[in-house]
Every structure is written in structure tokens, then in C-alpha cells.
N, C-alpha and C. Protein backbone atom coordinates (compact mmCIF):
# COMPACT_ATOMS: atom_id res chain seq x y z
N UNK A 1 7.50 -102.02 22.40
CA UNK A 1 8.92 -102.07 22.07
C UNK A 1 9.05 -102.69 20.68
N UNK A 2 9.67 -102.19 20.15
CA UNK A 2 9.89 -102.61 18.65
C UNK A 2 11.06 -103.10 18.90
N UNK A 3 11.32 -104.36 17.49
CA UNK A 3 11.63 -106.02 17.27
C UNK A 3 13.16 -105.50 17.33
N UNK A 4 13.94 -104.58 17.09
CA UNK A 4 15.14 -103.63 17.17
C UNK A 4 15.37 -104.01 18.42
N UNK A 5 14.50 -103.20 19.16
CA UNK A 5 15.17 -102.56 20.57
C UNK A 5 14.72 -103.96 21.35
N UNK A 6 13.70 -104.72 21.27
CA UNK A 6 13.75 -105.91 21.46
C UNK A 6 15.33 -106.83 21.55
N UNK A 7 15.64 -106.68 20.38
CA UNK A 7 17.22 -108.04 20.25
C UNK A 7 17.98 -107.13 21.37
N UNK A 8 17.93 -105.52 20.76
CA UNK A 8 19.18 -105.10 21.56
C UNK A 8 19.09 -105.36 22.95
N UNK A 9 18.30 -105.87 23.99
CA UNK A 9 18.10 -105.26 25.28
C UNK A 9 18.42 -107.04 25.22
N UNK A 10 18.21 -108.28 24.35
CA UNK A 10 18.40 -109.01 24.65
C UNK A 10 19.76 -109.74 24.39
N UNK A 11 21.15 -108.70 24.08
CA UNK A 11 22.27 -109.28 23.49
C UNK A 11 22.72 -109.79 24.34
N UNK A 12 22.80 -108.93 25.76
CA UNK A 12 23.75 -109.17 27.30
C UNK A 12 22.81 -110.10 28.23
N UNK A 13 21.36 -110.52 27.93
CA UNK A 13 21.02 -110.95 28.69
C UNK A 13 21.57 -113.09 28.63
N UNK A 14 21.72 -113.45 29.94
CA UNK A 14 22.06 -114.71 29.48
C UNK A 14 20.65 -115.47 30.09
N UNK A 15 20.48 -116.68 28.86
CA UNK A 15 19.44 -117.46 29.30
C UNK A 15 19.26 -118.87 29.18
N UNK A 16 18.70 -119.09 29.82
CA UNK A 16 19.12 -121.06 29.70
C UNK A 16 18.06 -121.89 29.51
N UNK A 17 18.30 -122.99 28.89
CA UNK A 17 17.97 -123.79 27.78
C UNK A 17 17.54 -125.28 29.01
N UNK A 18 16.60 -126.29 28.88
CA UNK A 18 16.57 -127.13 29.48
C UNK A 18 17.25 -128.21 27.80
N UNK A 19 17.82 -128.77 28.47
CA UNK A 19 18.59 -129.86 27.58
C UNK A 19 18.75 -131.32 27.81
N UNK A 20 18.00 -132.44 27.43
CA UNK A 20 18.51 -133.93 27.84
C UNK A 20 19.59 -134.51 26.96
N UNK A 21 19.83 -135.13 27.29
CA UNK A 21 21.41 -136.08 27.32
C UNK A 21 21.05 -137.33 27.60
N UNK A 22 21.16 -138.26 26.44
CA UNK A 22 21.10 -139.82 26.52
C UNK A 22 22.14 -140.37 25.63
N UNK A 23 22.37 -141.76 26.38
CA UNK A 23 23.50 -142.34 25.69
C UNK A 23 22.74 -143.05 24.75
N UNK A 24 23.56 -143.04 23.35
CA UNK A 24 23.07 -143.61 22.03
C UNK A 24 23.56 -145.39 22.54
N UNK A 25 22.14 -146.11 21.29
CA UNK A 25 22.88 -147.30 21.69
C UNK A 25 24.51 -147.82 20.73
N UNK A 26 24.91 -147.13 20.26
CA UNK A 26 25.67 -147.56 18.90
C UNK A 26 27.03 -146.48 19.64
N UNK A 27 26.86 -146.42 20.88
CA UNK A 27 28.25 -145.11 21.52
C UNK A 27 27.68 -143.79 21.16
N UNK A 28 28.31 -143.10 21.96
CA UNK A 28 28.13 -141.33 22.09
C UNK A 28 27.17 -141.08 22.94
N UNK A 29 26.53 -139.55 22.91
CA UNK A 29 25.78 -139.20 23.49
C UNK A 29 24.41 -138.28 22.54
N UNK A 30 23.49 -138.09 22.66
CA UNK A 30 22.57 -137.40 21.79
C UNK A 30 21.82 -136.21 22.74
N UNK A 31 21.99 -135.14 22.99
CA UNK A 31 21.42 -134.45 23.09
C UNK A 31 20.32 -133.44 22.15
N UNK A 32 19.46 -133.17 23.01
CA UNK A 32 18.19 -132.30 22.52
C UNK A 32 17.27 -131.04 23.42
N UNK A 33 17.26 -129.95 22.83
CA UNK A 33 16.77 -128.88 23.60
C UNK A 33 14.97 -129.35 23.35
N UNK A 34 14.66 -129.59 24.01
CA UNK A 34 12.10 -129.75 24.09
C UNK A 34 11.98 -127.96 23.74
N UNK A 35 12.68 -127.06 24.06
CA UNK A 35 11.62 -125.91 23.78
C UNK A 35 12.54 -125.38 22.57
N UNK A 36 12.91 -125.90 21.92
CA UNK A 36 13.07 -125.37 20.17
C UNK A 36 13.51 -126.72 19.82
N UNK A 37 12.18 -126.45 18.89
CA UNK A 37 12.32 -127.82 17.71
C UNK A 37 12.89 -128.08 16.60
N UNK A 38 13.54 -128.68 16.58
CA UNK A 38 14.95 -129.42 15.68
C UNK A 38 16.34 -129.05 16.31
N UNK A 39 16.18 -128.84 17.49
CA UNK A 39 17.52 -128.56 17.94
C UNK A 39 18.05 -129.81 18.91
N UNK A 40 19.07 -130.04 17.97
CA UNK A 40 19.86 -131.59 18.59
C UNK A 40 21.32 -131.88 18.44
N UNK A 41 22.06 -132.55 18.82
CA UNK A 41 23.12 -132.52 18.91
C UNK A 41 23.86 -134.01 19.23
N UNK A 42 25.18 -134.23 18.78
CA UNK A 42 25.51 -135.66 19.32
C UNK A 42 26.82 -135.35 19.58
N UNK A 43 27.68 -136.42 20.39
CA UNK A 43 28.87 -136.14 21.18
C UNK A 43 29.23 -137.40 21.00
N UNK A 44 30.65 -137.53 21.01
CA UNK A 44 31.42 -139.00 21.60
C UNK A 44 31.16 -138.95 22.93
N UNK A 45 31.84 -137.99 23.69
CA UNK A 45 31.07 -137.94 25.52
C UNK A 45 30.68 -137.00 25.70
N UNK A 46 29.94 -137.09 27.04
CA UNK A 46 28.66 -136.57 27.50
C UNK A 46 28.93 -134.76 27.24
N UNK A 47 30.22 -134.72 27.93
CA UNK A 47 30.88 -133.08 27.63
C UNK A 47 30.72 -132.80 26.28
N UNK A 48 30.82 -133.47 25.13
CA UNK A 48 30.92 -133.19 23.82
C UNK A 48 29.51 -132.41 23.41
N UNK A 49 28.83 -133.57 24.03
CA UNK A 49 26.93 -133.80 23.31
C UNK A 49 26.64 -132.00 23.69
N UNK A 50 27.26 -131.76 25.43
CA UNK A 50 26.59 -130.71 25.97
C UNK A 50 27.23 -129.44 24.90
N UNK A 51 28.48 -129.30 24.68
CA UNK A 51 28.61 -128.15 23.90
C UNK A 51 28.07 -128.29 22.37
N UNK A 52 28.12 -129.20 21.87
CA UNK A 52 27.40 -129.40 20.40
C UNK A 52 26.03 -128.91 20.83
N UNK A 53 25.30 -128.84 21.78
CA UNK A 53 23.87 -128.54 21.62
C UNK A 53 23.94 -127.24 21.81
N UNK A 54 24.64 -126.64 22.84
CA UNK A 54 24.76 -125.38 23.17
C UNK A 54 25.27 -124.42 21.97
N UNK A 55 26.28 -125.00 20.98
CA UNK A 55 26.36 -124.71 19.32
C UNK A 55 24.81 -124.24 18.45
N UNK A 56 24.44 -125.49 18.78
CA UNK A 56 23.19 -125.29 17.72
C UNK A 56 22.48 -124.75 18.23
N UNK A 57 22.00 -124.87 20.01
CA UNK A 57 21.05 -123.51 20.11
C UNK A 57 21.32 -121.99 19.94
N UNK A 58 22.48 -121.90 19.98
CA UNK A 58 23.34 -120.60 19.24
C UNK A 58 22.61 -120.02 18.21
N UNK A 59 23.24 -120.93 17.15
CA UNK A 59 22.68 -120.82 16.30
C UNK A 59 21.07 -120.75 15.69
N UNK A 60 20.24 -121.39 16.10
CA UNK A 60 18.87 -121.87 16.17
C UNK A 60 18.09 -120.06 16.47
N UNK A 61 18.89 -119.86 17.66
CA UNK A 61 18.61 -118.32 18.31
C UNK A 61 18.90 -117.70 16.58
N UNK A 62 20.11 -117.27 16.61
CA UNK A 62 20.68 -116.26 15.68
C UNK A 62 19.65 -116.16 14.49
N UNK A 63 19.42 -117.55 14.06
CA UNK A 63 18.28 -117.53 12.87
C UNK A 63 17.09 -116.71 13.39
N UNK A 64 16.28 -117.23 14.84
CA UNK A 64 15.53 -116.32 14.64
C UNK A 64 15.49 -115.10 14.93
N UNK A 65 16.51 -114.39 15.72
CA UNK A 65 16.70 -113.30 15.39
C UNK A 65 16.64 -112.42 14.37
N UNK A 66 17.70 -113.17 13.33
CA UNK A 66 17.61 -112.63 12.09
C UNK A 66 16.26 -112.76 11.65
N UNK A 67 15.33 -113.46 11.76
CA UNK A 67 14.43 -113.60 11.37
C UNK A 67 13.01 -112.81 11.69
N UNK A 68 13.31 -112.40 13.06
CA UNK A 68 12.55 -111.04 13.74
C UNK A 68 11.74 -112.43 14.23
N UNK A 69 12.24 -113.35 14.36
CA UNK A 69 11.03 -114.32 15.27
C UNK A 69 11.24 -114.01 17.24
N UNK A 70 10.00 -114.03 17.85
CA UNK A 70 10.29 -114.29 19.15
C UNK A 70 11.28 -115.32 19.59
N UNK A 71 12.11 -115.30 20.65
CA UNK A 71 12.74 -116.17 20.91
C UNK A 71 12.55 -116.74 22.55
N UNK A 72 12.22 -117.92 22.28
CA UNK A 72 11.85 -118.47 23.89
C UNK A 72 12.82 -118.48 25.09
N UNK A 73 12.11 -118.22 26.35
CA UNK A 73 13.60 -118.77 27.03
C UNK A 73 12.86 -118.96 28.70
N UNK A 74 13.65 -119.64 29.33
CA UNK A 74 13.56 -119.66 30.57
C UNK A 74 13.78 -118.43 31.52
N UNK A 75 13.48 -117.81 32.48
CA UNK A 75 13.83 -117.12 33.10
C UNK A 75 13.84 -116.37 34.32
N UNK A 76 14.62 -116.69 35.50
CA UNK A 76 14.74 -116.97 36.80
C UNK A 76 14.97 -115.43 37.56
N UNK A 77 14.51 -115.46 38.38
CA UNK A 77 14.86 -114.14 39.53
C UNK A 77 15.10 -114.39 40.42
N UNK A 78 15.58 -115.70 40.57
CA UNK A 78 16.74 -116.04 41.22
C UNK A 78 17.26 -117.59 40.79
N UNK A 79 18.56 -118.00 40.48
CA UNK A 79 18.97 -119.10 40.47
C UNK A 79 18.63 -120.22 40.95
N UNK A 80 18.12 -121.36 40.22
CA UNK A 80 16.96 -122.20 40.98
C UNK A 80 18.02 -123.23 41.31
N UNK A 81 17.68 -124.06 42.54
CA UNK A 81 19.00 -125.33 42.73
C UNK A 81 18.21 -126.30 41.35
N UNK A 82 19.46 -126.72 41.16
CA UNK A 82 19.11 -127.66 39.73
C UNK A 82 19.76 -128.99 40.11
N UNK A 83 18.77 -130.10 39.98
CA UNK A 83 19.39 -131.21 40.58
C UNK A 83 19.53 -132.20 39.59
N UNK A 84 20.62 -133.27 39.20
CA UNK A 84 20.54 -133.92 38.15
C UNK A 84 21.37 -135.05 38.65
N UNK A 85 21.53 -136.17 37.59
CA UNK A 85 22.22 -137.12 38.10
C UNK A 85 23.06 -137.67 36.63
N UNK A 86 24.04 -138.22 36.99
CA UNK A 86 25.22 -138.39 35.75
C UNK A 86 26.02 -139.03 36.43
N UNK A 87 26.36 -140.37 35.07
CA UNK A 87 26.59 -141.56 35.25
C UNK A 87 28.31 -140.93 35.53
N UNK A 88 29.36 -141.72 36.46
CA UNK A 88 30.72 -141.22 36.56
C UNK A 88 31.43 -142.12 36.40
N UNK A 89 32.20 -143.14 35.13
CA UNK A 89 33.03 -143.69 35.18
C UNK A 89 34.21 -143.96 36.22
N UNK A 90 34.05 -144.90 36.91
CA UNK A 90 35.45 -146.08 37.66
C UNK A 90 35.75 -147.00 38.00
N UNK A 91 37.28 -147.23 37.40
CA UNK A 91 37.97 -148.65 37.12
C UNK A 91 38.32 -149.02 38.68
């Protein structure tokens, strides 16, 4: 399959990113994608950090696209339970 018909078959496909989320010590949040490097992101809260990263892996993709680079990804044949834990503010 050539690098063309490659992107095209991959426009509609959706794929997901493992992403951590830590609180900075100075406030906010810092997120970072481990399977593409330099992709990072920061937030005032935790919701923020998560779409700022999801921005830049956007982007991060698009470059290599344009770039005719492979692009990594996770990918499930069936929806895996995903278990996590997050801190919940109350007064």
C-alpha cells in the first residue's frame, strides 16, 4: 500500500493515545503522550492539561503525515476496560 492510500484509509479511523497527567508543583497540570516524543502539554486543571495534549497530538500526527512519516498508535478489537484514578475535589 502506498504512503497515499495509507493516510487515506487512516482519516476516519479513530485512535488513542496513552497520556499521563501530573500536578505541577507551582499549580496546573502537565501532561505528556510516552509514545511520541516531545508531545506535552500543560493546563490550569486537569480537563485543560487533557485537551491541550490531545491539541498537540493533533498536531504532532498532522506533521507526520505531512511528512509521509509512519504514525504510531494503539489499537483495540475490542474496547479494553480502562481503569484510572483521579483526585475529586470536596469542601
Amino acid at each position: 500500500m502506498g504512503a497515499t492510500r495509507y493516510y487515506e484509509s487512516m482519516k476516519n479511523k479513530l485512535s488513542f493515545y496513552q497520556i499521563v497527567v501530573e500536578p505541577c508543583e507551582e499549580g496546573g497540570f502537565f501532561a505528556t503522550c510516552p509514545l511520541l516524543q516531545g508531545c506535552h502539554a500543560e493546563g490550569e486543571t486537569f480537563g485543560e492539561a487533557i485537551d491541550n495534549i490531545k491539541d498537540v497530538i493533533q498536531a504532532h500526527l498532522d506533521v507526520r503525515q505531512e511528512n509521509g512519516e509512519i504514525i504510531p498508535s494503539i489499537e483495540f478489537k475490542s474496547f479494553p476496560k480502562i481503569n484510572f484514578q483521579v483526585l475529586v475535589p470536596v469542601r
